[in-house]
C-alpha atoms as a PDB file:
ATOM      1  CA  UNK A   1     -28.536   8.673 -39.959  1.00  0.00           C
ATOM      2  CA  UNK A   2     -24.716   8.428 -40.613  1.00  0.00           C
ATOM      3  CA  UNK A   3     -24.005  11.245 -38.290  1.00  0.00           C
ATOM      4  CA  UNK A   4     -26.961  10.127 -35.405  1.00  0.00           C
ATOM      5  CA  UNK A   5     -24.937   6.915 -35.856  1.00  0.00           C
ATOM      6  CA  UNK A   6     -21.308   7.989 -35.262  1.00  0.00           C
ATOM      7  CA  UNK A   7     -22.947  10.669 -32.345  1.00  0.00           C
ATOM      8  CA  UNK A   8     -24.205   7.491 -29.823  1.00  0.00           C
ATOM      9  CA  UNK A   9     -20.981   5.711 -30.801  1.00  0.00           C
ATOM     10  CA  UNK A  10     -19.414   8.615 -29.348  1.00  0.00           C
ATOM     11  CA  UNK A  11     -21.769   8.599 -26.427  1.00  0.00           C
ATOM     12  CA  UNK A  12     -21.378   5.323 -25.655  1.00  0.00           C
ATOM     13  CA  UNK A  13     -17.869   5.483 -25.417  1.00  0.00           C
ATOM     14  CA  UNK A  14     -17.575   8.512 -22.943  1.00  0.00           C
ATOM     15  CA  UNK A  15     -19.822   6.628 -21.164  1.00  0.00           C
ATOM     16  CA  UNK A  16     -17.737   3.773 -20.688  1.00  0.00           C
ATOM     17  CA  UNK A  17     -14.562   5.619 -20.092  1.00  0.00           C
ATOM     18  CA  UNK A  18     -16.397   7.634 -17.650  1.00  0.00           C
ATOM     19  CA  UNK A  19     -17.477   4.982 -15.488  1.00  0.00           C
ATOM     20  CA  UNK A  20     -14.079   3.207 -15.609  1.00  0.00           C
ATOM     21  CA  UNK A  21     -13.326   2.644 -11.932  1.00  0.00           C
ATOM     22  CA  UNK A  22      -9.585   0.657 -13.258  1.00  0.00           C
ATOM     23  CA  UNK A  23      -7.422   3.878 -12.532  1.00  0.00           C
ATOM     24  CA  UNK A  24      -8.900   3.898  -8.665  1.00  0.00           C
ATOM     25  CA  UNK A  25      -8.639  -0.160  -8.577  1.00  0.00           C
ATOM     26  CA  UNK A  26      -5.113   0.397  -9.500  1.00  0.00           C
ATOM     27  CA  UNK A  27      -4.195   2.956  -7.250  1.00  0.00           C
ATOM     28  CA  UNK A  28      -5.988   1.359  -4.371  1.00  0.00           C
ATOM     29  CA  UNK A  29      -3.503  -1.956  -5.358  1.00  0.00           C
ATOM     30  CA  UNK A  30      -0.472  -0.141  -5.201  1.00  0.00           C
ATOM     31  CA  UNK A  31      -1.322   1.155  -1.787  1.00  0.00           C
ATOM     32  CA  UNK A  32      -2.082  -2.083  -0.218  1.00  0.00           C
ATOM     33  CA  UNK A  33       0.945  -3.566  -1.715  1.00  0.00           C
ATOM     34  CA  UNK A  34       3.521  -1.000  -0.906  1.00  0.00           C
ATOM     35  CA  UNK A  35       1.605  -0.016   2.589  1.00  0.00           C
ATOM     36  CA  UNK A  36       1.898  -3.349   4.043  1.00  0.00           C
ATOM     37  CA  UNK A  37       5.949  -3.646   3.039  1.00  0.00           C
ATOM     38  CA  UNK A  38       6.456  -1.207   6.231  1.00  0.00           C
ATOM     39  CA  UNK A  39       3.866  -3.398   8.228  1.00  0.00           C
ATOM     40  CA  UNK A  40       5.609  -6.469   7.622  1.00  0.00           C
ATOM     41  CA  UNK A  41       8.838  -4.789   8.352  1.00  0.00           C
ATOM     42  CA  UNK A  42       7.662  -3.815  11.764  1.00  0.00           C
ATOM     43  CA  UNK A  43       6.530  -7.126  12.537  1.00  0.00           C
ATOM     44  CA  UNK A  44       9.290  -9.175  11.189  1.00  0.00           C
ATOM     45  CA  UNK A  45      11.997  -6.717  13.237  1.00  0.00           C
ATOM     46  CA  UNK A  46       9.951  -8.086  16.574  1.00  0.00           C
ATOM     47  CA  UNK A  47      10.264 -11.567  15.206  1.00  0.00           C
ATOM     48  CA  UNK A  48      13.532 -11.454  15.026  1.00  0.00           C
ATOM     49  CA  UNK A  49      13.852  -9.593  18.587  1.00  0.00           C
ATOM     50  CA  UNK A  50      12.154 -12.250  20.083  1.00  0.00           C
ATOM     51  CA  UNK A  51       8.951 -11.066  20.396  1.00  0.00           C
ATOM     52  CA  UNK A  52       6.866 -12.852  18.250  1.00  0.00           C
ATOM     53  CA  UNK A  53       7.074 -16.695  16.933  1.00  0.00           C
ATOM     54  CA  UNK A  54       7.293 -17.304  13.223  1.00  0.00           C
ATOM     55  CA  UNK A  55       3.923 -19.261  12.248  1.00  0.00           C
ATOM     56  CA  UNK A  56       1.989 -18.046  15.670  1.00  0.00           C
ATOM     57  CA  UNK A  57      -1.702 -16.905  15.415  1.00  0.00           C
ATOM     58  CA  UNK A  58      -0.494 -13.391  16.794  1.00  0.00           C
ATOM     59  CA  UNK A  59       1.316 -12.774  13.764  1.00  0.00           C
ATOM     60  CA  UNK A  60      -0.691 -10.085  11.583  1.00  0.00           C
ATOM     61  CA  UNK A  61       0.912 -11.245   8.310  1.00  0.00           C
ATOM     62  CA  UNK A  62       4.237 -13.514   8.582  1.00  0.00           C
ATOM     63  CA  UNK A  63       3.337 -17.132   8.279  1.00  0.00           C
ATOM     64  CA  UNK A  64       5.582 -20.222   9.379  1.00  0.00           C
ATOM     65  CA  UNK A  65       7.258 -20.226   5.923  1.00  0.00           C
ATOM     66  CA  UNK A  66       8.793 -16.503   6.710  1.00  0.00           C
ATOM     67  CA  UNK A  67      12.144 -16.682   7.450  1.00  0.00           C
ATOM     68  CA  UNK A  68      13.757 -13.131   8.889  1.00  0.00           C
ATOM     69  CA  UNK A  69      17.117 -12.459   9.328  1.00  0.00           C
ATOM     70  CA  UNK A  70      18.513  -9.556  11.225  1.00  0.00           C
ATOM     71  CA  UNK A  71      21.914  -8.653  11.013  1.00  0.00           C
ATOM     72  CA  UNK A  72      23.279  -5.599  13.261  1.00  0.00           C
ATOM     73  CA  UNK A  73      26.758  -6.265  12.743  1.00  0.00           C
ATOM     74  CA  UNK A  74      26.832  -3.816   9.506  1.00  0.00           C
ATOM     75  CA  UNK A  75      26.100  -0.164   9.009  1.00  0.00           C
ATOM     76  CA  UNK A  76      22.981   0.512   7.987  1.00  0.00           C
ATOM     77  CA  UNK A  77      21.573  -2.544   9.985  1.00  0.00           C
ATOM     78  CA  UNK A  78      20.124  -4.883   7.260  1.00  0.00           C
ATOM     79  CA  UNK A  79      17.023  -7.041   7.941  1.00  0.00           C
ATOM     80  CA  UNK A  80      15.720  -9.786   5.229  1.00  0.00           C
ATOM     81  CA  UNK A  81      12.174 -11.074   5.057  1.00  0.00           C
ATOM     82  CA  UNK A  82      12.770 -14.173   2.931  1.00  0.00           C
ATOM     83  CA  UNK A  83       8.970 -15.735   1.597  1.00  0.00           C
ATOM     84  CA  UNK A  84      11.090 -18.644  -0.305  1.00  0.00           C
ATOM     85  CA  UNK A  85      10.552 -19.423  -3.521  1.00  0.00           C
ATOM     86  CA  UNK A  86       7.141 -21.146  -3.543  1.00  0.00           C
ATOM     87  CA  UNK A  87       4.109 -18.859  -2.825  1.00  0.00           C
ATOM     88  CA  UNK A  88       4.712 -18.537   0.946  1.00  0.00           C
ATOM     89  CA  UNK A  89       0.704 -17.825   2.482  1.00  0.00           C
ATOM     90  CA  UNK A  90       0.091 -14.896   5.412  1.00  0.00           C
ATOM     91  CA  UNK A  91      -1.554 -14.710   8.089  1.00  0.00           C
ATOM     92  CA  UNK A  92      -3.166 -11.977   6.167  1.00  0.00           C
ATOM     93  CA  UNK A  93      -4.614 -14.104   3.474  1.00  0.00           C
ATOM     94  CA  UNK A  94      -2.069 -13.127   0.632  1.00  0.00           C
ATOM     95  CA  UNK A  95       0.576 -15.248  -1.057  1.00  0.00           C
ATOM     96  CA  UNK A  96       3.834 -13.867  -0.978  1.00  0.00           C
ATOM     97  CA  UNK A  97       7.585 -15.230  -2.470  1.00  0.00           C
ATOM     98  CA  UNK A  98      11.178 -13.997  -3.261  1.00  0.00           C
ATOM     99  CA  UNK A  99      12.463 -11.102  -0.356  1.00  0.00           C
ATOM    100  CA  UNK A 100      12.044  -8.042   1.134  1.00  0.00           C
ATOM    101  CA  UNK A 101      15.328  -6.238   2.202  1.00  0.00           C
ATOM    102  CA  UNK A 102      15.018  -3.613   4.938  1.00  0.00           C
ATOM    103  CA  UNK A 103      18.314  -1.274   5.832  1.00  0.00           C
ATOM    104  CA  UNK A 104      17.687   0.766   8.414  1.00  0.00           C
ATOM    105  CA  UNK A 105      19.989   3.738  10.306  1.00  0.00           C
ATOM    106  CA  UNK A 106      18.222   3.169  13.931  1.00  0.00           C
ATOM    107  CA  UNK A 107      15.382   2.075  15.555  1.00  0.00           C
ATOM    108  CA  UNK A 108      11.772   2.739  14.396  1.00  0.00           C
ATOM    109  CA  UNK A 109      10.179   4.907  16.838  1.00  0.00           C
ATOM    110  CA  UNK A 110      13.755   6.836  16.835  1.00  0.00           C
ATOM    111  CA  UNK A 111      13.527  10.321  15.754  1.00  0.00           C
ATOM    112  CA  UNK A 112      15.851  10.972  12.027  1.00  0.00           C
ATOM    113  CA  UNK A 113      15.733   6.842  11.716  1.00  0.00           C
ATOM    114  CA  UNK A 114      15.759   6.548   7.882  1.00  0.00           C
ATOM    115  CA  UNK A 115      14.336   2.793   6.915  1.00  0.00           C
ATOM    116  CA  UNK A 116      15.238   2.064   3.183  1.00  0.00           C
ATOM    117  CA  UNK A 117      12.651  -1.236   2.139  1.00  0.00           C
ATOM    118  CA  UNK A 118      14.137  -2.926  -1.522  1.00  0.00           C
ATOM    119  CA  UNK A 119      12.797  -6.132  -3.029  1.00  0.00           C
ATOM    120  CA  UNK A 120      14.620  -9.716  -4.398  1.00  0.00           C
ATOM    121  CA  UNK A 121      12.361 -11.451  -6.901  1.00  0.00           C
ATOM    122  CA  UNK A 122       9.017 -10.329  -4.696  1.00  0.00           C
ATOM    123  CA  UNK A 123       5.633 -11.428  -5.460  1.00  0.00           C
ATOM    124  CA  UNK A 124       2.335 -10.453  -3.547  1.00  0.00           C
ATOM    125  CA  UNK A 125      -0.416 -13.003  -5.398  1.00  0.00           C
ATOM    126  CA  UNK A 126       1.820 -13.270  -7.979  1.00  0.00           C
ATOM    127  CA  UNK A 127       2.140  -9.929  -8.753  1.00  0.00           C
ATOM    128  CA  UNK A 128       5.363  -8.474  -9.137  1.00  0.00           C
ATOM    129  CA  UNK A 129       6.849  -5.441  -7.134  1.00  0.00           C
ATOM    130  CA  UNK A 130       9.905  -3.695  -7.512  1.00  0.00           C
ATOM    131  CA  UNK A 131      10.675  -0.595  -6.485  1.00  0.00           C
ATOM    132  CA  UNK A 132      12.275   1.648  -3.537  1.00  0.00           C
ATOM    133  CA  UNK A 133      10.595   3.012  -0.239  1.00  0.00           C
ATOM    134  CA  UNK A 134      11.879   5.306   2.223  1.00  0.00           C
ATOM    135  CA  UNK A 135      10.759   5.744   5.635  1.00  0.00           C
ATOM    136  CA  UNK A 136      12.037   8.876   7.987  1.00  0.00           C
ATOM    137  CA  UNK A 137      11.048   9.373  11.514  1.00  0.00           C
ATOM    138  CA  UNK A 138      10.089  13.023  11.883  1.00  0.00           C
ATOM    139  CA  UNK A 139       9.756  13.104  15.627  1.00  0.00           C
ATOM    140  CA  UNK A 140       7.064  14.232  17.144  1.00  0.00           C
ATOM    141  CA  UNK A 141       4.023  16.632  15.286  1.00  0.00           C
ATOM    142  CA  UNK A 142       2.282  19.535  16.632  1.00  0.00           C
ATOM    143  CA  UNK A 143      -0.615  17.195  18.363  1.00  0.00           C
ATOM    144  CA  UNK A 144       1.918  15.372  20.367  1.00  0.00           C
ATOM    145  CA  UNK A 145       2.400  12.138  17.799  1.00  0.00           C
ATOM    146  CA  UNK A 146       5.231  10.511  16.233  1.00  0.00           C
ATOM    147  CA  UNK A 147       5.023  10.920  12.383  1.00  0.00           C
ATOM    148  CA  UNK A 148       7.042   9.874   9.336  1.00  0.00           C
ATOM    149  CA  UNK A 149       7.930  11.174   5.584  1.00  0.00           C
ATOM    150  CA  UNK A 150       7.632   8.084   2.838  1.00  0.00           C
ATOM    151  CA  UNK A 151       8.609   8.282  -0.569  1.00  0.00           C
ATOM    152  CA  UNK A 152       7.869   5.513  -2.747  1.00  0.00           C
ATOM    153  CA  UNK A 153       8.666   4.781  -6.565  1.00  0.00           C
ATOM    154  CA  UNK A 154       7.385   1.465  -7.441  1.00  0.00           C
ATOM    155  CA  UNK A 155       6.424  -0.578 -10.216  1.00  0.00           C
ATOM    156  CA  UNK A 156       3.887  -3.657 -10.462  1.00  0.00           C
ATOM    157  CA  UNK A 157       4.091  -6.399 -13.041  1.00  0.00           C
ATOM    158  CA  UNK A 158       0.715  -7.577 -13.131  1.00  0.00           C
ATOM    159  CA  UNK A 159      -0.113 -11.248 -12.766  1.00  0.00           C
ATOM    160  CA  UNK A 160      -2.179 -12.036 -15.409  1.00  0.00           C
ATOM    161  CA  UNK A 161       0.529 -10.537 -17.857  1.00  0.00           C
ATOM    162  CA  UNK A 162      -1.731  -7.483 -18.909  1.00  0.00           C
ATOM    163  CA  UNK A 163       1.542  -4.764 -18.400  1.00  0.00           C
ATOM    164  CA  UNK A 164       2.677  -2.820 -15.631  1.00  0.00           C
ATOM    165  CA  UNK A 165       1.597  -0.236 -13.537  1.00  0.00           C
ATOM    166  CA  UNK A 166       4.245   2.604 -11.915  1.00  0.00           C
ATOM    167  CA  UNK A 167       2.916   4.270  -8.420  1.00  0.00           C
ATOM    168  CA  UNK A 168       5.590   7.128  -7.273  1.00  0.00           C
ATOM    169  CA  UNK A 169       3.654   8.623  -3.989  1.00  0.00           C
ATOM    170  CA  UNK A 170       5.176  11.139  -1.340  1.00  0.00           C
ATOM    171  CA  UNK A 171       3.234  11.074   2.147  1.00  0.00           C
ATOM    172  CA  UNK A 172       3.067  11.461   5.618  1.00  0.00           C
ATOM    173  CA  UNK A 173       1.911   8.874   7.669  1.00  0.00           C
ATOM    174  CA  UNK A 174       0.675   9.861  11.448  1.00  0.00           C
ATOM    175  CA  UNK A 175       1.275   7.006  15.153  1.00  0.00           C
ATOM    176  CA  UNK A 176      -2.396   7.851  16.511  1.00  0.00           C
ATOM    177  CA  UNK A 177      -2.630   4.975  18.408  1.00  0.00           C
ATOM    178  CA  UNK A 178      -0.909   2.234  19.780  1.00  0.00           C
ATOM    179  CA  UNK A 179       2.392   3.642  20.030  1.00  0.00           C
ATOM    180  CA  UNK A 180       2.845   3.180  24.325  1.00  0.00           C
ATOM    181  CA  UNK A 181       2.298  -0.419  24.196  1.00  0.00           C
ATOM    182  CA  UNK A 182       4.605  -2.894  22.871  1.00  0.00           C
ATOM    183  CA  UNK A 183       1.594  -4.578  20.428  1.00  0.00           C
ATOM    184  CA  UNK A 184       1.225  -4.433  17.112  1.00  0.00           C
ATOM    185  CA  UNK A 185      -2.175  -5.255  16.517  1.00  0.00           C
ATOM    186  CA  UNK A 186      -3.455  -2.008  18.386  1.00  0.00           C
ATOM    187  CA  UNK A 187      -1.185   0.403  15.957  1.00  0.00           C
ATOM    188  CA  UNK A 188      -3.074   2.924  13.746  1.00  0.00           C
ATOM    189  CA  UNK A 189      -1.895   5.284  11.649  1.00  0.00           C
ATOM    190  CA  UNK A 190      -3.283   8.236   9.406  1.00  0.00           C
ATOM    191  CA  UNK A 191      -1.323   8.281   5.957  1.00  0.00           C
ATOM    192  CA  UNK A 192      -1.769  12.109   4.231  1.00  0.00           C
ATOM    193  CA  UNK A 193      -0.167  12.808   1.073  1.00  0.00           C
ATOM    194  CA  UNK A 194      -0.118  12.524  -3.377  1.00  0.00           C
ATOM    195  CA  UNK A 195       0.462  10.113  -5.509  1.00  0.00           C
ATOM    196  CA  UNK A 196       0.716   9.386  -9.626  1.00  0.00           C
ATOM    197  CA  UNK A 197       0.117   6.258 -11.822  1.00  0.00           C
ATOM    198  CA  UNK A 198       0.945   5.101 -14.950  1.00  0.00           C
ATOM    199  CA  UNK A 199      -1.068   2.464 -16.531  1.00  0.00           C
ATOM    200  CA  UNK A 200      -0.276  -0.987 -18.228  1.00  0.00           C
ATOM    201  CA  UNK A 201      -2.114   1.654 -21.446  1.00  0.00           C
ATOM    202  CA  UNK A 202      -0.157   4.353 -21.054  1.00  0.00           C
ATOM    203  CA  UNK A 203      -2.815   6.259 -19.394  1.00  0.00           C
ATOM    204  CA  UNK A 204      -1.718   8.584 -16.567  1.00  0.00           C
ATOM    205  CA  UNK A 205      -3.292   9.797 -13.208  1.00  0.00           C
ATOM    206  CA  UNK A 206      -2.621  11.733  -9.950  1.00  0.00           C
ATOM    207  CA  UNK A 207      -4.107  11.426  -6.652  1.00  0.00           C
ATOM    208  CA  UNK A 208      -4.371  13.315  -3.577  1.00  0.00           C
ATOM    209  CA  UNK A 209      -6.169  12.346  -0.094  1.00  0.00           C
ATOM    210  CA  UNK A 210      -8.129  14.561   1.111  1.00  0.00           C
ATOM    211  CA  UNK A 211      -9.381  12.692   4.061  1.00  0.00           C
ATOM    212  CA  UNK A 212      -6.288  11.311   6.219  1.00  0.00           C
ATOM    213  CA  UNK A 213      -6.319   7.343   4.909  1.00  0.00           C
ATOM    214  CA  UNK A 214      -6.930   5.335   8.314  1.00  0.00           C
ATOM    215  CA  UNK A 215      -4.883   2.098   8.777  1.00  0.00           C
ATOM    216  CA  UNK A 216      -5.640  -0.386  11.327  1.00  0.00           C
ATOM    217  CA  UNK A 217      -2.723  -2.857  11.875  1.00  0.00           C
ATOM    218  CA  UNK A 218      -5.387  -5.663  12.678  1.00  0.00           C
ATOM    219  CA  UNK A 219      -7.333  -5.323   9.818  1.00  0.00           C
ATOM    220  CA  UNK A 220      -5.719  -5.994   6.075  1.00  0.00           C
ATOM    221  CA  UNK A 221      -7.386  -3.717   4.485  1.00  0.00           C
ATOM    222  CA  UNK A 222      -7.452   0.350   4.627  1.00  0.00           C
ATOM    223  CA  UNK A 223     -10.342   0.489   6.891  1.00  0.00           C
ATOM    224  CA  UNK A 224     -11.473   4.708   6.281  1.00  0.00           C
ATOM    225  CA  UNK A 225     -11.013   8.052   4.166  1.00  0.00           C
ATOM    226  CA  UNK A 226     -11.273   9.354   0.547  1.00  0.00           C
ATOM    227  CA  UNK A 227      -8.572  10.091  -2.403  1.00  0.00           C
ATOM    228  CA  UNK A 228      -9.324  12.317  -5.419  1.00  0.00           C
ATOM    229  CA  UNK A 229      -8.357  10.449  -8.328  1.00  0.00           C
ATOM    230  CA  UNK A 230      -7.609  12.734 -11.618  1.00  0.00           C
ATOM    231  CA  UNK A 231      -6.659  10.298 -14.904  1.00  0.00           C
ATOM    232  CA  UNK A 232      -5.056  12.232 -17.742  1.00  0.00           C
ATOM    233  CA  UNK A 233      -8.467  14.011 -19.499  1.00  0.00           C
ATOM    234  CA  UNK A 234     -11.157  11.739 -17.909  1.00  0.00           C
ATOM    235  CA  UNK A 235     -13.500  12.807 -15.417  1.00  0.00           C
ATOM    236  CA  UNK A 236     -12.708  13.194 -11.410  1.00  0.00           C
ATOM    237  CA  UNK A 237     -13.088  10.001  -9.698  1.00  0.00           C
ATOM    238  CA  UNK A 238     -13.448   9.632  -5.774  1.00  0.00           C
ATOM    239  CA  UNK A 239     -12.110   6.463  -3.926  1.00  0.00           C
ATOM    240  CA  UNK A 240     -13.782   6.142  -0.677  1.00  0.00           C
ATOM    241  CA  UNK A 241     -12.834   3.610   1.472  1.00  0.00           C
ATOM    242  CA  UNK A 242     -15.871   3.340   3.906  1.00  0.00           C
ATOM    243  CA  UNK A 243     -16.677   4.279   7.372  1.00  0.00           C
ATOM    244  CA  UNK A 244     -14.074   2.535   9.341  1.00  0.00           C
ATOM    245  CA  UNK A 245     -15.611  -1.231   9.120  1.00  0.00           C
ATOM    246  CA  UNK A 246     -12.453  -3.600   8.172  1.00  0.00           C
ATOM    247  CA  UNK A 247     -13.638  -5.293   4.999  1.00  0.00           C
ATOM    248  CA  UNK A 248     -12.529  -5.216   1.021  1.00  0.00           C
ATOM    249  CA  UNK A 249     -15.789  -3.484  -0.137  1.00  0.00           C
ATOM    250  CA  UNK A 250     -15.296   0.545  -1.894  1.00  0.00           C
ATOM    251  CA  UNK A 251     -16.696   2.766  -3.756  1.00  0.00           C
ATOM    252  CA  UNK A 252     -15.817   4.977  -6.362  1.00  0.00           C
ATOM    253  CA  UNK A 253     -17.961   8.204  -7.205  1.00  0.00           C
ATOM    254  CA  UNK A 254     -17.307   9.504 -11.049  1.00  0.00           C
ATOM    255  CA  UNK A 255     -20.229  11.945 -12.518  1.00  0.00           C
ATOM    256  CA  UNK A 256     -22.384  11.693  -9.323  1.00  0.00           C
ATOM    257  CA  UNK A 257     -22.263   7.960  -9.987  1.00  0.00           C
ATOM    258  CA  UNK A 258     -21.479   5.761  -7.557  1.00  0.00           C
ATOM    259  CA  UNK A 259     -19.538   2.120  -8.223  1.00  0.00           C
ATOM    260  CA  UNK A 260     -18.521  -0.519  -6.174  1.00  0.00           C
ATOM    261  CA  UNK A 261     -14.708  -2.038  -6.175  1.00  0.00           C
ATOM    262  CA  UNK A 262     -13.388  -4.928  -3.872  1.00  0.00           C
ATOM    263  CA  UNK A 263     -10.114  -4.165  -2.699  1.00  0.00           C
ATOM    264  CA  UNK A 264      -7.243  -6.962  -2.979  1.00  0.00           C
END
């Protein structure tokens, strides 16, 4: 009976670790968080050209409480996203304080432009990110599109005060559309690449897409494609992130199960 007894405790708790979906939740955070720092970049640098009007309904995710300032009179050109000090809402739906600071060596769609993106006291829904990310225009691929190297080593301080979580991720994100008009919202790009976790346990993981992430600039969320998800001596998970409809809804398949996760 003793040994029956320990056996289905021992069950029971592969079970649960199997069907933890937090490793792919996390992951899928540190995406959002550090894939929209480049978004916001882009749109704050037409702000501040004159092309768009802090506050307006145009805006993808700078609200009127945004301040950016652009400053072109140093070397690397420096551009500050200030949120203020109060949670600062988006157009996106997410709260955001403190600053991002951009340096950048030339202009985006400029081919060897390096874009550096560093953080002052910054909070996405009072979570809080630190970190460095690194943008280089490649030029131009084989299939005629503009593409770009980003390295990323980041760290989250969750808000509910249960740790930290560290994302490093190398990738290559693809201009499929939208790049010959001046807009914004019609931009999508195709992000390839790896990444690694730690989490707030200790617990360690490494991910690789395997089909090309799609981002819509229009839509918050990533709208398509898949990412194998391998936590340190736990089963395979797969993060899918749907069939191109923009919503928060994924799944994650572990064991030939299938979950559910909504995205933040």
């Amino acid at each position: 009976m003793v040994s029956f007894g320990l056996l289905f405790s021992s069950c029971k708790k592969d079970n649960v670790q199997s069907a933890d979906t937090s490793f792919s939740s996390d992951n899928a955070f540190a995406e959002s968080v550090y894939g929209n720092v480049s978004n916001i970049a882009d749109e704050a640098y037409d702000l501040s050209a004159g092309g768009l009007k802090s506050g307006n309904d145009s805006n993808i995710y700078l609200g009127p409480c945004a301040t950016v300032t652009l400053d072109t009179t140093v070397y690397p050109y420096e551009l500050i996203i200030d949120f203020g000090e109060v949670n600062c809402l988006g157009n996106d739906g997410r709260y955001r304080r403190g600053k991002i600071i951009v340096t950048f060596t030339g202009r985006y769609r400029h081919p060897g432009t390096v874009i550096t993106h560093g953080f002052d006291d910054y909070y996405v829904n009072d979570n809080k990110v630190e970190g460095t990310k690194v943008v280089t225009n490649m030029g131009l691929n084989d299939a005629g599109n503009m593409y770009y190297s980003i390295e990323i080593v980041g760290v989250i301080y969750k808000a509910d005060n249960s740790g930290t979580v560290s994302w490093n991720s190398s990738r290559e994100r693809e201009w499929v559309e939208g790049r010959s008009t001046p807009r914004l919202r019609d931009d999508v790009y195709h992000i390839t690449g790896t990444a690694s976790g730690i989490r707030p346990n200790g617990s360690t993981w490494d991910a690789e897409i395997i089909n090309a992430l799609r981002v819509e600039l229009n839509c918050r969320w990533i709208v398509k494609g898949t990412i194998n998800i391998q936590p340190e001596n736990r089963p395979l998970r797969i993060l899918d992130f749907g069939d191109g409809e923009c919503d928060n809804i994924a799944t994650v398949l572990i064991n030939g199960v299938t979950y559910t996760i909504y995205l933040h």
